[in-house]
N, C-alpha and C. Protein backbone atom coordinates (compact mmCIF):
# COMPACT_ATOMS: atom_id res chain seq x y z
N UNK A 1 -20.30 17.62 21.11
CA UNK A 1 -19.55 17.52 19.88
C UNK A 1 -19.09 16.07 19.71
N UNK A 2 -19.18 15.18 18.36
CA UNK A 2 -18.79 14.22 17.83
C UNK A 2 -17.30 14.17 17.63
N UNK A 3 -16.34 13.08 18.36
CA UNK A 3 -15.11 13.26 18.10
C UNK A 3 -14.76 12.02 17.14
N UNK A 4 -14.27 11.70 16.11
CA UNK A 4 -14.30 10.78 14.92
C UNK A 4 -13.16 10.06 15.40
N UNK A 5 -12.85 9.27 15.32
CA UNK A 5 -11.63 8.41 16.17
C UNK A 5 -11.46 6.92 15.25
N UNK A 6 -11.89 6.75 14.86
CA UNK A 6 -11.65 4.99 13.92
C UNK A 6 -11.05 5.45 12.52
N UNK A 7 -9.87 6.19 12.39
CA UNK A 7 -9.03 6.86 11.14
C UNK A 7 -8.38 5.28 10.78
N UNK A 8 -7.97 4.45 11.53
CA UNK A 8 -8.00 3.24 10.40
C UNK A 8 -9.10 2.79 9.16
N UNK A 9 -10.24 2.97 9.76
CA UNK A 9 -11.11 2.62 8.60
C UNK A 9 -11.07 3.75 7.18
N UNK A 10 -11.32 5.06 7.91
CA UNK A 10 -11.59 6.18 7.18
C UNK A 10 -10.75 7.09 7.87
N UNK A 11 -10.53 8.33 7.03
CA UNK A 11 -10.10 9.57 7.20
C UNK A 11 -10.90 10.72 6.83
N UNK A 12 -11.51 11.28 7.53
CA UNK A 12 -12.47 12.58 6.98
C UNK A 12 -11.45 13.38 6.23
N UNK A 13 -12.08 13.74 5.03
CA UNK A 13 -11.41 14.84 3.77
C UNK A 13 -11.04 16.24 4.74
N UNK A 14 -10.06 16.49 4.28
CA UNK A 14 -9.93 18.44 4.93
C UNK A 14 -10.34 19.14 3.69
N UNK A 15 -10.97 19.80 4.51
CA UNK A 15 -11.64 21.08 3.31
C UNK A 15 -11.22 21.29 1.52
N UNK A 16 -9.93 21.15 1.63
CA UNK A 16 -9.37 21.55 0.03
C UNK A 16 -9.14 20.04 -0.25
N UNK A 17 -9.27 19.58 0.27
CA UNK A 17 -9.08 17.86 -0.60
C UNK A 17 -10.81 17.66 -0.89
N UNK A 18 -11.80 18.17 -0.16
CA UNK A 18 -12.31 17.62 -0.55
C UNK A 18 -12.76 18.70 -1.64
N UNK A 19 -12.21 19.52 -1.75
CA UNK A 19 -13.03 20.55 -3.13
C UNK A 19 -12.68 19.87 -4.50
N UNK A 20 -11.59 19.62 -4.14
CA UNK A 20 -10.43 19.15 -5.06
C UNK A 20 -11.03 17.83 -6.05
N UNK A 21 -11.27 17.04 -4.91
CA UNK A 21 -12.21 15.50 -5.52
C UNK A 21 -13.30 16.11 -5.91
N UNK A 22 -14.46 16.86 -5.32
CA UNK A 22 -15.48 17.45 -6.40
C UNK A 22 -15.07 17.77 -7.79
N UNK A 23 -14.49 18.59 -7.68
CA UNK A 23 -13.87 19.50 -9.34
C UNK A 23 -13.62 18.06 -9.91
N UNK A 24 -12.75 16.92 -9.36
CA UNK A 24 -12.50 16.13 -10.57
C UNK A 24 -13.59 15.23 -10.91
N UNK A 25 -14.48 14.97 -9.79
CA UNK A 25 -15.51 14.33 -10.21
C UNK A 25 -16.28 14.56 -11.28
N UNK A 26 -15.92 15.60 -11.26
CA UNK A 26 -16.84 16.49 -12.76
C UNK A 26 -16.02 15.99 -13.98
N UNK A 27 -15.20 15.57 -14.06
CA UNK A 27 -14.35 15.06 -15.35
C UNK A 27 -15.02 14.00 -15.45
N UNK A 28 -15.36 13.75 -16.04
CA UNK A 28 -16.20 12.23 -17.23
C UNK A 28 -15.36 11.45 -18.10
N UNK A 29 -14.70 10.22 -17.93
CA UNK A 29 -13.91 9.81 -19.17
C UNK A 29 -12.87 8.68 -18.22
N UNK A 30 -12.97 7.84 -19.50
CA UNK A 30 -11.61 6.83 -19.10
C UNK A 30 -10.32 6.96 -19.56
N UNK A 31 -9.64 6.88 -19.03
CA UNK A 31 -7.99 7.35 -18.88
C UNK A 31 -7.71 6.97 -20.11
N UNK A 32 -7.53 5.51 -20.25
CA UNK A 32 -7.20 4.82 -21.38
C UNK A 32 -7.64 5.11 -22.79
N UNK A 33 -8.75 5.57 -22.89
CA UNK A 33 -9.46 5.98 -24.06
C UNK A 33 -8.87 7.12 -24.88
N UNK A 34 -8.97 7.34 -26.30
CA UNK A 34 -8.14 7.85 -27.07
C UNK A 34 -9.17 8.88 -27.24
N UNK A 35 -10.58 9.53 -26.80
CA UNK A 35 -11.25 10.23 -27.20
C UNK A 35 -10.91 11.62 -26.20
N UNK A 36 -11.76 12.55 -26.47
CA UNK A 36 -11.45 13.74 -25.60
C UNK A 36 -11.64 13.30 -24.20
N UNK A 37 -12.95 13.61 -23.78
CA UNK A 37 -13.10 13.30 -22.33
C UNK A 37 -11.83 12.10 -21.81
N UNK A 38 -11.57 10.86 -22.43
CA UNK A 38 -10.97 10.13 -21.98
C UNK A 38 -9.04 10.44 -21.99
N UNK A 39 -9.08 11.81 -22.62
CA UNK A 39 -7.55 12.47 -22.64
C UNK A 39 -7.80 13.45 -21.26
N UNK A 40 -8.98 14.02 -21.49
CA UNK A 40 -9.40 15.07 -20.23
C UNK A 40 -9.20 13.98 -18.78
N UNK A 41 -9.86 13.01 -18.74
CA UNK A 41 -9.45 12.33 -17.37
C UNK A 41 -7.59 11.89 -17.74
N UNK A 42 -7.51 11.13 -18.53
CA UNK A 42 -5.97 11.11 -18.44
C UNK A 42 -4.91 12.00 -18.20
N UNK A 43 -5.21 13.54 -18.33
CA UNK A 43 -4.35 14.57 -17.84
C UNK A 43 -4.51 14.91 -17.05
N UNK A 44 -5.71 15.22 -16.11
CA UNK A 44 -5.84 15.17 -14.68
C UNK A 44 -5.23 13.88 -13.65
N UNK A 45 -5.41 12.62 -14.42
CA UNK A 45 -4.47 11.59 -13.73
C UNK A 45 -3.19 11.86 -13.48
N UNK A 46 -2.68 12.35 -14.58
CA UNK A 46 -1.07 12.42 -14.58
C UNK A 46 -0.64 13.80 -14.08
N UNK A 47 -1.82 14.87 -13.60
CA UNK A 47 -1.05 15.78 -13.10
C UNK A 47 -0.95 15.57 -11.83
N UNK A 48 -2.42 14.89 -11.51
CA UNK A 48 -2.15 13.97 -10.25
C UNK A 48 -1.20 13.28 -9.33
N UNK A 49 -0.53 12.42 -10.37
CA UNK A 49 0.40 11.71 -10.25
C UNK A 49 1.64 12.64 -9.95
N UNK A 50 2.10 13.38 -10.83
CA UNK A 50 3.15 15.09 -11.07
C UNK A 50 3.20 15.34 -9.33
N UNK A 51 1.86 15.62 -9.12
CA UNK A 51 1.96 16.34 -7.72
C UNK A 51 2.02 15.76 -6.48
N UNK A 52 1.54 14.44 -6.82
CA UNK A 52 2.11 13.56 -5.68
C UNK A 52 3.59 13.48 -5.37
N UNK A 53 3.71 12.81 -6.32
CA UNK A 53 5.16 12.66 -6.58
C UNK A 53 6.44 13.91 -6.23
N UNK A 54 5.58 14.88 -6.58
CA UNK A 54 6.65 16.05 -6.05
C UNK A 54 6.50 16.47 -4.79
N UNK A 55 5.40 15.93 -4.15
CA UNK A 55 5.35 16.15 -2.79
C UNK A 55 6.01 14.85 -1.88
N UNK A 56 6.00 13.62 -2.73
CA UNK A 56 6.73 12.38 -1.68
C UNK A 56 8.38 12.83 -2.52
N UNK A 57 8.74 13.69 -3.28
CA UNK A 57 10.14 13.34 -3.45
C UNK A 57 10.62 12.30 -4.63
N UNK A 58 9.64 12.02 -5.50
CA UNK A 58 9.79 10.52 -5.85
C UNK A 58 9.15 11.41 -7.61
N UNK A 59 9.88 10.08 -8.10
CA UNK A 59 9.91 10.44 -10.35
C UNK A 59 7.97 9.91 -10.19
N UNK A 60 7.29 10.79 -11.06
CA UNK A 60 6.05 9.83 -11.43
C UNK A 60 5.73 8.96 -11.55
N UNK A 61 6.60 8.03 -12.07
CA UNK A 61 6.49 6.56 -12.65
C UNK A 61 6.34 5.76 -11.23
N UNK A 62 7.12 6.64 -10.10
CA UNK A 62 6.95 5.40 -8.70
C UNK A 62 5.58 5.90 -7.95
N UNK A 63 4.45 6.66 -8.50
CA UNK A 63 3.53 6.85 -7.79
C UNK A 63 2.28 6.05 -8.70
N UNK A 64 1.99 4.76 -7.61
CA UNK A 64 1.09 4.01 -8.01
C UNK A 64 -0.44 4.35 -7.40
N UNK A 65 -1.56 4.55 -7.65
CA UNK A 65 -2.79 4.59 -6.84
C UNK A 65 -3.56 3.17 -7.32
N UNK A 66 -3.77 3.21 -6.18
CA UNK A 66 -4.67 2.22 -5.40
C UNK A 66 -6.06 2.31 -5.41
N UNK A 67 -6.82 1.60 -4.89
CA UNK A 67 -8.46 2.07 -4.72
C UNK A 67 -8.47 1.38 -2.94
N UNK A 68 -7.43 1.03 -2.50
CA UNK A 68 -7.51 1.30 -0.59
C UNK A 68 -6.47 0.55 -0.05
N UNK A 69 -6.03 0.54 1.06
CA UNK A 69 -5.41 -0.29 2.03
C UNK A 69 -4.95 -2.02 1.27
N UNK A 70 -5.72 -2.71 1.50
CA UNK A 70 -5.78 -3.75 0.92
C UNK A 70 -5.49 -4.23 -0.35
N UNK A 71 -5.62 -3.39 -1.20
CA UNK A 71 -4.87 -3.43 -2.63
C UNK A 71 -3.83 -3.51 -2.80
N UNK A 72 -3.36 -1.87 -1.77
CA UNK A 72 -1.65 -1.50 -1.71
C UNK A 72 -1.20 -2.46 -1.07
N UNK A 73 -1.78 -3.46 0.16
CA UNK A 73 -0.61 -4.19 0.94
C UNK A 73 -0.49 -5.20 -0.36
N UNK A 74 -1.02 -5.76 -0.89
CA UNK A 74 -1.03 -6.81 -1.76
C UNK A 74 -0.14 -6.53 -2.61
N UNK A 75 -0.17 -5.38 -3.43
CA UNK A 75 0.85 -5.27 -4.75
C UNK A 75 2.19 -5.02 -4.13
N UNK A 76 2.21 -4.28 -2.70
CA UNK A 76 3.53 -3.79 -2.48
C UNK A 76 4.31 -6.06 -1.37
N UNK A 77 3.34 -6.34 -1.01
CA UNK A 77 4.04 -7.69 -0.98
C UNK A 77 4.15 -8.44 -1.75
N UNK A 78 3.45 -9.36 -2.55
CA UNK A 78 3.68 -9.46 -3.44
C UNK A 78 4.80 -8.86 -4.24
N UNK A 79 4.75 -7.75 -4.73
CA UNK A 79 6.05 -7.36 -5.51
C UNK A 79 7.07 -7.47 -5.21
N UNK A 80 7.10 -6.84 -3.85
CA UNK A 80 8.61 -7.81 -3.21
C UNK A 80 9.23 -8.95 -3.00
N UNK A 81 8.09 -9.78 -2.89
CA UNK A 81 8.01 -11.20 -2.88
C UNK A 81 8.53 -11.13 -4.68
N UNK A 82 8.19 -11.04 -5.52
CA UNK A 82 8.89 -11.33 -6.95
C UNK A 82 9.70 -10.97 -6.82
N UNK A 83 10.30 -9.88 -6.40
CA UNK A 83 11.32 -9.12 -6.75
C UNK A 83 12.79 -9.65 -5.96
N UNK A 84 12.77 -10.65 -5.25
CA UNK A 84 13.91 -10.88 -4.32
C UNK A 84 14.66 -11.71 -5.35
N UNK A 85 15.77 -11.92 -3.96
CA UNK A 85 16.67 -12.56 -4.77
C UNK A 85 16.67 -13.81 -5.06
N UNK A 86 16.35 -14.96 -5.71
CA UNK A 86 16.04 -16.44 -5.83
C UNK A 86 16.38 -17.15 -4.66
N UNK A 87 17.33 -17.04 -3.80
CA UNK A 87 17.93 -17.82 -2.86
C UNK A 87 17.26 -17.52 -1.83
N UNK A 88 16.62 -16.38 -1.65
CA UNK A 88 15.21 -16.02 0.19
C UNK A 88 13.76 -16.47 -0.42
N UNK A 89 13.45 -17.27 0.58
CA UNK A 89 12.06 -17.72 0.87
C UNK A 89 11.38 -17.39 1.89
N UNK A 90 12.47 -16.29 2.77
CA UNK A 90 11.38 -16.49 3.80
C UNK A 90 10.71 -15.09 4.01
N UNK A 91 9.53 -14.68 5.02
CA UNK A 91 9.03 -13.22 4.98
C UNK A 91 9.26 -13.45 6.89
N UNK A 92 9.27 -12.10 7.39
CA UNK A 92 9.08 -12.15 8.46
C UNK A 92 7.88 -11.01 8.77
N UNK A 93 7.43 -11.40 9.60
CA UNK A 93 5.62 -10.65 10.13
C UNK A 93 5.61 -11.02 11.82
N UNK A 94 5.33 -9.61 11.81
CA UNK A 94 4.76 -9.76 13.52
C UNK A 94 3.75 -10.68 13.17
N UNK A 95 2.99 -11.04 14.77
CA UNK A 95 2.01 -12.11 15.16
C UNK A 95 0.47 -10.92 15.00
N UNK A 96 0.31 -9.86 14.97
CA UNK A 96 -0.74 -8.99 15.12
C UNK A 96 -1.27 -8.41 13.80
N UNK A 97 -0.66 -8.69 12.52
CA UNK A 97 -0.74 -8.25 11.62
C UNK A 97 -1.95 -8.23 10.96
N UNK A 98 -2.41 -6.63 10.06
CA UNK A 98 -3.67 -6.51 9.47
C UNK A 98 -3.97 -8.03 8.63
N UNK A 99 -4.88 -8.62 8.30
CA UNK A 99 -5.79 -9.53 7.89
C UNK A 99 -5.22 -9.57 6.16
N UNK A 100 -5.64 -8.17 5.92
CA UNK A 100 -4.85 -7.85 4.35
C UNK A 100 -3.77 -8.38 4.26
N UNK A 101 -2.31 -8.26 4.99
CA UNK A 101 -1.37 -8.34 4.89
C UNK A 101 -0.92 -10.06 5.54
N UNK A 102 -1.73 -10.92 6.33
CA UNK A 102 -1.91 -11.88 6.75
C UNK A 102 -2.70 -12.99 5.42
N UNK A 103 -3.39 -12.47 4.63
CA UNK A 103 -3.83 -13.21 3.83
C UNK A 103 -3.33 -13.24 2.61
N UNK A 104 -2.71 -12.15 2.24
CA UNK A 104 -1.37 -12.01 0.99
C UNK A 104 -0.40 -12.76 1.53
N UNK A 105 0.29 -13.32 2.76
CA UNK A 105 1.28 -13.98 3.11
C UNK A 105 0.73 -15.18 3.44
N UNK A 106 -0.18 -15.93 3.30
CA UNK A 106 -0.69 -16.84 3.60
C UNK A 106 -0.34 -17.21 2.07
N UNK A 107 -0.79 -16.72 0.79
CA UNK A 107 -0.89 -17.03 -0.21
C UNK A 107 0.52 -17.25 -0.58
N UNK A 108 1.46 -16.87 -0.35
CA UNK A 108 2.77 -16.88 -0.32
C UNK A 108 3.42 -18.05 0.05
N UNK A 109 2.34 -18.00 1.40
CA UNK A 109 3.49 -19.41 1.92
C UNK A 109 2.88 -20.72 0.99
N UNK A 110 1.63 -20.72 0.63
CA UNK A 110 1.31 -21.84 -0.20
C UNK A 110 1.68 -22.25 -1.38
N UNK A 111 2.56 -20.56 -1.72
CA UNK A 111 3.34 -21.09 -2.91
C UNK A 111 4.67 -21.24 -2.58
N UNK A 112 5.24 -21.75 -1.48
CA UNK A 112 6.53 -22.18 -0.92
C UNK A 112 7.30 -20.85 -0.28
N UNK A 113 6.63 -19.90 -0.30
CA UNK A 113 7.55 -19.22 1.00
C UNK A 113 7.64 -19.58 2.33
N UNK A 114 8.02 -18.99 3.32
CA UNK A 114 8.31 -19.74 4.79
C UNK A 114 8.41 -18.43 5.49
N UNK A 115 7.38 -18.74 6.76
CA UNK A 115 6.99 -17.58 7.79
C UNK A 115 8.48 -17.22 8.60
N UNK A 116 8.98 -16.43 9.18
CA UNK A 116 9.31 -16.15 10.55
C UNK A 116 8.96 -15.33 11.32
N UNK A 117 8.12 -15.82 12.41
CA UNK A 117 6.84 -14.75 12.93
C UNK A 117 7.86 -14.10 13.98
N UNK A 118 7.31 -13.31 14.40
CA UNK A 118 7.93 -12.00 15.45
C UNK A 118 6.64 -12.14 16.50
N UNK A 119 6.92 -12.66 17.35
CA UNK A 119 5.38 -12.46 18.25
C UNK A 119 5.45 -11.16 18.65
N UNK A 120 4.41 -10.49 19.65
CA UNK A 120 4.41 -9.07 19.85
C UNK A 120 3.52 -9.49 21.46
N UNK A 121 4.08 -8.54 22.38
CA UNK A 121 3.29 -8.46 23.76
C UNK A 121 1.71 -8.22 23.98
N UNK A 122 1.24 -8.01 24.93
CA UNK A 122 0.03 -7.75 25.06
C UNK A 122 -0.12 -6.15 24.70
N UNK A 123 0.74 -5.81 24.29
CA UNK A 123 0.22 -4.61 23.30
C UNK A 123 0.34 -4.47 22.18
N UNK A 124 0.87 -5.52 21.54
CA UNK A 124 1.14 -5.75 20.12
C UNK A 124 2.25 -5.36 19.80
N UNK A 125 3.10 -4.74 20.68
CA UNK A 125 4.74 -4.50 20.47
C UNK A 125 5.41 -5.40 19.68
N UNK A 126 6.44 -5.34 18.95
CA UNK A 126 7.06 -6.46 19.12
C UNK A 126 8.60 -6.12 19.64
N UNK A 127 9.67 -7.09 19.76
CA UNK A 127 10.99 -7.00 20.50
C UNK A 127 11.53 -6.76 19.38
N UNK A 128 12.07 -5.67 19.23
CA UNK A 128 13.25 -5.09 17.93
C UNK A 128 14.24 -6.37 17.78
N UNK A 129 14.62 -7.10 19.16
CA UNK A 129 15.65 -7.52 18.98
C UNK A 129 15.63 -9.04 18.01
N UNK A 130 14.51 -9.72 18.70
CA UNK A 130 13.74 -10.90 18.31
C UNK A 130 13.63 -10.44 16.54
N UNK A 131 12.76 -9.01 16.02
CA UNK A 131 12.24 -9.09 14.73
C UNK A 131 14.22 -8.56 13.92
N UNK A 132 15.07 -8.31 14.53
CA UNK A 132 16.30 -8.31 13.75
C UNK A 132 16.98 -9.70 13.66
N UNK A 133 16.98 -10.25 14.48
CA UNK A 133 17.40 -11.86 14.53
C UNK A 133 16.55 -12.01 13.48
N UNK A 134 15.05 -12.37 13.07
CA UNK A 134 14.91 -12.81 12.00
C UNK A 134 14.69 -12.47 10.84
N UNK A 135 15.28 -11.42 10.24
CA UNK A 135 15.97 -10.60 9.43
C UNK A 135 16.78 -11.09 7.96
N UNK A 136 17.83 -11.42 8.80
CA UNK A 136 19.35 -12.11 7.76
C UNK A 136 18.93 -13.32 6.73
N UNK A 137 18.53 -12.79 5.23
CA UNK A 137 18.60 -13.60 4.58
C UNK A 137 16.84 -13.74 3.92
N UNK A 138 16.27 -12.96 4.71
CA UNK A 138 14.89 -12.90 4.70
C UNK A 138 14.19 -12.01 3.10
N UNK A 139 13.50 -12.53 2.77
CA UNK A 139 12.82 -11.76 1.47
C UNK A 139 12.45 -10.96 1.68
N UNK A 140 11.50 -10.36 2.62
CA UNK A 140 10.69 -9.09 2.85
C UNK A 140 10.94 -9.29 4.53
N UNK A 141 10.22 -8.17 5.08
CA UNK A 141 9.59 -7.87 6.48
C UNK A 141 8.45 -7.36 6.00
């Protein structure tokens, strides 16, 4: 028997998720579009959205989709990065960090933000105590 083990890259579908994405695949149409099919995909989006949302606890409007990993780290740093308060420049990041999230903060710092790295052990740990020290005053983690 094949045991699947690299769930960072991928996640195999469970049975009803993946029925679920069939059935909608069958919907034809762009969201945005004012025609039928394109109302037919737009109400499956938003019930979408409905049921996420009632399963994280959270109003519709805060359930954003993505198309993967790398998208989401970007909009969700970034956004924070806008969203602070004028007076923090700085981000703090462990030393081990995904590539995605290393190259959105790279872009950051070139537009004048300022690192405070957290190194991490030979297991990629890092020291709670070290990543709270650089904390105070900080734009994101």
């Amino acid at each position: 028997m094949q045991h699947y083990l690299d769930h960072a890259a991928t996640t195999p579908l469970r049975p009803e998720a993946r029925s679920a994405w069939l059935d909608a695949s069958e919907t034809v149409g762009n969201a945005s579009s004012t025609h039928g099919a394109g109302q037919d995909a737009r109400r499956l989006l938003e019930e979408s959205r409905e049921r996420a949302a009632a399963v994280l606890g959270c109003d519709p409007i805060e359930v954003v989709f993505t198309s993967g990993g790398t998208e989401s780290i970007n909009l969700a740093v970034q956004g924070l990065w806008h969203a602070r308060p004028v007076d923090t420049d700085a981000i703090v990041m462990p030393d081990a960090e995904h590539h995605a999230t290393v190259d959105t903060v790279e872009a950051l710092l070139a537009a004048g933000a300022t690192l405070r790295a957290v190194p991490v052990d030979r297991t990629a740990a890092i020291d709670l105590g070290v990543f709270s020290a650089r904390l105070p005053g900080a734009a994101l983690a």
